[in-house]
Protein backbone atom coordinates (compact mmCIF):
# COMPACT_ATOMS: atom_id res chain seq x y z
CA UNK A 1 110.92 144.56 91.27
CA UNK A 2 112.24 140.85 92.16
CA UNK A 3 114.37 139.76 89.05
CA UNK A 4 114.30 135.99 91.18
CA UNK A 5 114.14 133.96 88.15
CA UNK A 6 111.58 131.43 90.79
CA UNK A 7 109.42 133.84 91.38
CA UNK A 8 108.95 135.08 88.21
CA UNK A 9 108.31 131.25 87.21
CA UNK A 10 105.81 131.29 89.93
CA UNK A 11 104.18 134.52 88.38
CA UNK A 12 104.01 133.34 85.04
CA UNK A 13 102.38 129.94 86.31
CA UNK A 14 99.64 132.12 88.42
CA UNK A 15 99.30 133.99 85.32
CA UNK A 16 98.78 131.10 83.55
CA UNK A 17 96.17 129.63 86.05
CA UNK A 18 94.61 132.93 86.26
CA UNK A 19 93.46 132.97 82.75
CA UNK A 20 92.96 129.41 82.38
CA UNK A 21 90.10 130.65 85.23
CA UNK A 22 88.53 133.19 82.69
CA UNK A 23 88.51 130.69 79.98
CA UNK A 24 86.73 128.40 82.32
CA UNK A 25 83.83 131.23 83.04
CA UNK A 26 83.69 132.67 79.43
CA UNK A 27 83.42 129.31 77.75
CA UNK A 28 80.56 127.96 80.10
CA UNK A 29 78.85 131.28 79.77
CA UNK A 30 78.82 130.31 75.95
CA UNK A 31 78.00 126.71 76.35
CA UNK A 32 74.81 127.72 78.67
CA UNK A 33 73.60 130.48 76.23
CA UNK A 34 74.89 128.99 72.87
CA UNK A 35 76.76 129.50 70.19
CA UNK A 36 76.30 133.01 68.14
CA UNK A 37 74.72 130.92 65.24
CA UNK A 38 72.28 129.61 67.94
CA UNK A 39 70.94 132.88 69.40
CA UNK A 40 68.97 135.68 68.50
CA UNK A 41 69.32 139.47 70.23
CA UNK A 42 71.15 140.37 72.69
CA UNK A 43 71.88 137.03 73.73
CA UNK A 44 73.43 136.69 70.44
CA UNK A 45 75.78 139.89 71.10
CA UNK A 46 76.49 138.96 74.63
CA UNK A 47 77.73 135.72 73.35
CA UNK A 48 79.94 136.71 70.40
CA UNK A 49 81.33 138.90 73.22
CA UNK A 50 82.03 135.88 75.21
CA UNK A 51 83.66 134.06 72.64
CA UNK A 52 86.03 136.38 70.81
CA UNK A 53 87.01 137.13 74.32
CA UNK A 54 87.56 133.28 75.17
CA UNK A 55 89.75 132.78 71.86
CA UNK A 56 91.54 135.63 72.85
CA UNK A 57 92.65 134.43 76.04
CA UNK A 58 93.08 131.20 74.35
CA UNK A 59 95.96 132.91 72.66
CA UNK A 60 97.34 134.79 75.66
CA UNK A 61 97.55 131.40 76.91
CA UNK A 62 99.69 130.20 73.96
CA UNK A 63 101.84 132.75 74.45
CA UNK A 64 101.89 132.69 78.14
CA UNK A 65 103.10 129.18 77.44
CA UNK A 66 105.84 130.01 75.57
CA UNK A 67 106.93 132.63 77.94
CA UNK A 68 106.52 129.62 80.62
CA UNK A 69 109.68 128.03 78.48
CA UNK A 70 112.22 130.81 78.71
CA UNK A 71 111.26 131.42 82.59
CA UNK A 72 111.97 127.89 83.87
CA UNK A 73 115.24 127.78 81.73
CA UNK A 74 116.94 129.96 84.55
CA UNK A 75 115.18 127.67 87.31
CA UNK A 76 115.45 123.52 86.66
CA UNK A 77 115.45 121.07 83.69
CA UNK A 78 112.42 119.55 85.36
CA UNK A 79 109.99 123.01 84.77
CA UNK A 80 111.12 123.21 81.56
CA UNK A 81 109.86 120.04 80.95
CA UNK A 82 106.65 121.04 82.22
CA UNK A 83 106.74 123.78 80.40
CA UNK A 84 106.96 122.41 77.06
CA UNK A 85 104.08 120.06 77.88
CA UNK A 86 102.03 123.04 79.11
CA UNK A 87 102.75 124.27 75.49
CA UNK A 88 101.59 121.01 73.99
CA UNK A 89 98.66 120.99 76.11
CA UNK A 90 97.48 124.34 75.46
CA UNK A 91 97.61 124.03 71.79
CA UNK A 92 95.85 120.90 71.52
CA UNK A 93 93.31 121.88 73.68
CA UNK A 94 93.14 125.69 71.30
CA UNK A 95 92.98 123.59 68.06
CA UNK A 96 89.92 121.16 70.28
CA UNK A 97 88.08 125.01 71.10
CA UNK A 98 88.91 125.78 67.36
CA UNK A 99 86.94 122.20 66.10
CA UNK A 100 84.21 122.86 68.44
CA UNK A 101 83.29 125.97 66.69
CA UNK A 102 83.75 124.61 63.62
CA UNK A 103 82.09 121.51 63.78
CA UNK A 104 79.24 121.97 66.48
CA UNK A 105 80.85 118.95 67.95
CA UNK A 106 80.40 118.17 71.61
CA UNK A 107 82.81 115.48 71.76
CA UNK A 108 85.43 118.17 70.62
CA UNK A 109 83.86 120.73 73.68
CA UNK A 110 84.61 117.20 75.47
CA UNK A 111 88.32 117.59 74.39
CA UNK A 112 88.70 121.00 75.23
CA UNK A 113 87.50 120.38 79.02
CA UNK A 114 90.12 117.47 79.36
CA UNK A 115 92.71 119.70 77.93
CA UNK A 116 91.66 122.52 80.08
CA UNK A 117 91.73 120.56 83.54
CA UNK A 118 94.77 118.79 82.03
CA UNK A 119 96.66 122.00 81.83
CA UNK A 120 94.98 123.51 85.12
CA UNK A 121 96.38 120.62 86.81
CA UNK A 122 99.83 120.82 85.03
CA UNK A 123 100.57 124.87 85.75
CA UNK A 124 98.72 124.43 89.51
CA UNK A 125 101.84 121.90 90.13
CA UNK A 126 104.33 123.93 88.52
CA UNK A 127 103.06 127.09 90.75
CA UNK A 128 103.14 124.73 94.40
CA UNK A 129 106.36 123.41 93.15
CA UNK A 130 108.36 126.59 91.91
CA UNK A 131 106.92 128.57 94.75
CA UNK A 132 108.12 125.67 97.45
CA UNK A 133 111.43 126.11 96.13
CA UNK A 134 110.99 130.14 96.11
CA UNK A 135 110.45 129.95 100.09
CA UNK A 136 113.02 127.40 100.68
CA UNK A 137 115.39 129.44 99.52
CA UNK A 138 114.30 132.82 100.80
């Protein structure tokens, strides 16, 4: 196992993008076939499914934020800042999935897409970045 603390940074970043990817799929799947309160049938179960597995990836991704944190401590300043804004961008865009739910509200869907190409954008850096370095020091 490589104990490189960059390529573990890189790993955690692909992680990162990786479910960022699922949450893309699972939350379009429910926007196309509705909320649970919306449906009837098995497009009602099918889309609870969805969604309880969307806010649970939503919290992986918390977590794989924090995790982010302590892995670009042993690399540069510069990821952790990244890191920490990865944090703040995954939890506003959890609590904008969160009000969605709640409130029906499309504007807050609205917020969660920004958020979620926001922090797509943010961790796809971090990965071409940390992985740059990785190679030029291989």
């Amino acid at each position: 196992m490589n104990t490189d603390p960059t390529t573990k940074l890189a790993k955690r970043a692909l992680a990162q993008l990786s479910m960022l990817s699922a949450q893309l799929l699972l939350g379009m799947a429910v926007n196309l076939i509705g909320l649970p309160s919306e449906t009837q049938g098995g497009s009602k179960l099918a889309t609870t499914i969805f969604l309880i597995i969307h806010a649970g990836i939503g919290v992986g991704l918390l977590a794989g934020s924090l995790m982010t944190i302590k892995r670009a401590r042993s690399v540069a300043p510069r990821f952790v800042k990244h890191a920490w804004t990865g944090v703040a961008l995954v939890a506003i865009t959890f609590a904008a999935g969160a009000l969605t739910a709640i409130q029906k509200s499309n504007w807050w869907s609205y917020a969660m897409a920004v958020g979620f190409l926001a922090t797509f954008w943010l961790y796809g850096a971090m990965y071409i970045h940390v992985d740059r370095l990785r190679r030029a020091n291989s």
